[in-house]
Each structure stands twice: as structure tokens, then as C-alpha cells.
Protein backbone atom coordinates (compact mmCIF):
# COMPACT_ATOMS: atom_id res chain seq x y z
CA UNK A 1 -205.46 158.70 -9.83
CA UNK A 2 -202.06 160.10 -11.08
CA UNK A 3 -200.58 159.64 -7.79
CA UNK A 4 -201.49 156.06 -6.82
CA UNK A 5 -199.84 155.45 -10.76
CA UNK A 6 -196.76 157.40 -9.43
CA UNK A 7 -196.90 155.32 -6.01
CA UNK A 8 -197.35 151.87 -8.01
CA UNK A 9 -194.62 152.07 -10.30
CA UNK A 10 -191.98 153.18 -7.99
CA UNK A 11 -193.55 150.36 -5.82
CA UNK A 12 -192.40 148.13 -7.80
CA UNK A 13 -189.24 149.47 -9.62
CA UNK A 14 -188.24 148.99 -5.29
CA UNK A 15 -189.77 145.66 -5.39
CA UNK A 16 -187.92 144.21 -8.38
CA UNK A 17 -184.48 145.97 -7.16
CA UNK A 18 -185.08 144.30 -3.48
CA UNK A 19 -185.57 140.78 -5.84
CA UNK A 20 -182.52 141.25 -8.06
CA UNK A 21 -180.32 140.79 -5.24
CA UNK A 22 -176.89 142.00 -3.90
CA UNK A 23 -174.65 143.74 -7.02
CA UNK A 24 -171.78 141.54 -7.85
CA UNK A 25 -168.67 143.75 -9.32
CA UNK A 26 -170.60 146.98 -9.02
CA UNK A 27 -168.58 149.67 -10.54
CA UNK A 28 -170.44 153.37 -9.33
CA UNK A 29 -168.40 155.21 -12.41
CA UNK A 30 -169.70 152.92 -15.59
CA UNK A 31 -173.09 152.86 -13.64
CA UNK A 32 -172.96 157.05 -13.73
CA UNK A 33 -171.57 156.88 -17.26
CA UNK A 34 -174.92 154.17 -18.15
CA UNK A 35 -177.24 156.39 -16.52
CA UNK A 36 -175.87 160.00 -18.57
CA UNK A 37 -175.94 157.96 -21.23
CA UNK A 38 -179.50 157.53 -21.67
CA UNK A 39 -179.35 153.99 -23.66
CA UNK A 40 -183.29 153.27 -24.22
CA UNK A 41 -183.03 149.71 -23.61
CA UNK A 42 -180.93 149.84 -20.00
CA UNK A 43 -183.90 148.77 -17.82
CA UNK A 44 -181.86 150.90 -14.92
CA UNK A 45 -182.28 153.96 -17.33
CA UNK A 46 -186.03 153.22 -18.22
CA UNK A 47 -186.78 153.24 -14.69
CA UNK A 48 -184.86 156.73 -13.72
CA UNK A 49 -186.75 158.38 -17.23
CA UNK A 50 -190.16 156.89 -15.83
CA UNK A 51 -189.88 158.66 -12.36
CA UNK A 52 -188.59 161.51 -13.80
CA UNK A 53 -191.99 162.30 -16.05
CA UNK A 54 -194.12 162.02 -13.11
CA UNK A 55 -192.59 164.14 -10.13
């Protein structure tokens, strides 16, 4: 049961990244800097922390 959770959320973290679209203006340094960062509210950051507590 663990697993198909595992396999549904990133299912759809891939989903909702396909939606979103191209990146306008994507800069890869503030995007590292968001992501060591940690902010709790930076849905990009919610989604790495989720797939990291389930390997």
C-alpha cells in the first residue's frame, strides 16, 4: 500500500509540472538557492521534502 502512495504522488507532482507549462525566465541558481532553502510554503520545495520521506 506504501508503494502505490509513493507511485501516486509522484504521479502527480509529474502531472501538475507537465500542466504548468514551459518556465518563463528560469534562473537554475535562485531555483538551487529556493530549494537549500527549505521555505515551507514553496510548493517546488514541498514536493522535493514529500519524495524525500518516502524513498
Amino acid at each position: 500500500m506504501k508503494e502505490e502512495n509513493r507511485i501516486t504522488v509522484l504521479r502527480n507532482a509529474i502531472q501538475k509540472g507537465i500542466d504548468s507549462g514551459c518556465a518563463e525566465n528560469f534562473d537554475p541558481k535562485k531555483q538551487l538557492e529556493r530549494l537549500k532553502s527549505g521555505k515551507k510554503n514553496d510548493p517546488i520545495c514541498q514536493v522535493t521534502t514529500a519524495l524525500k520521506r518516502h524513498p
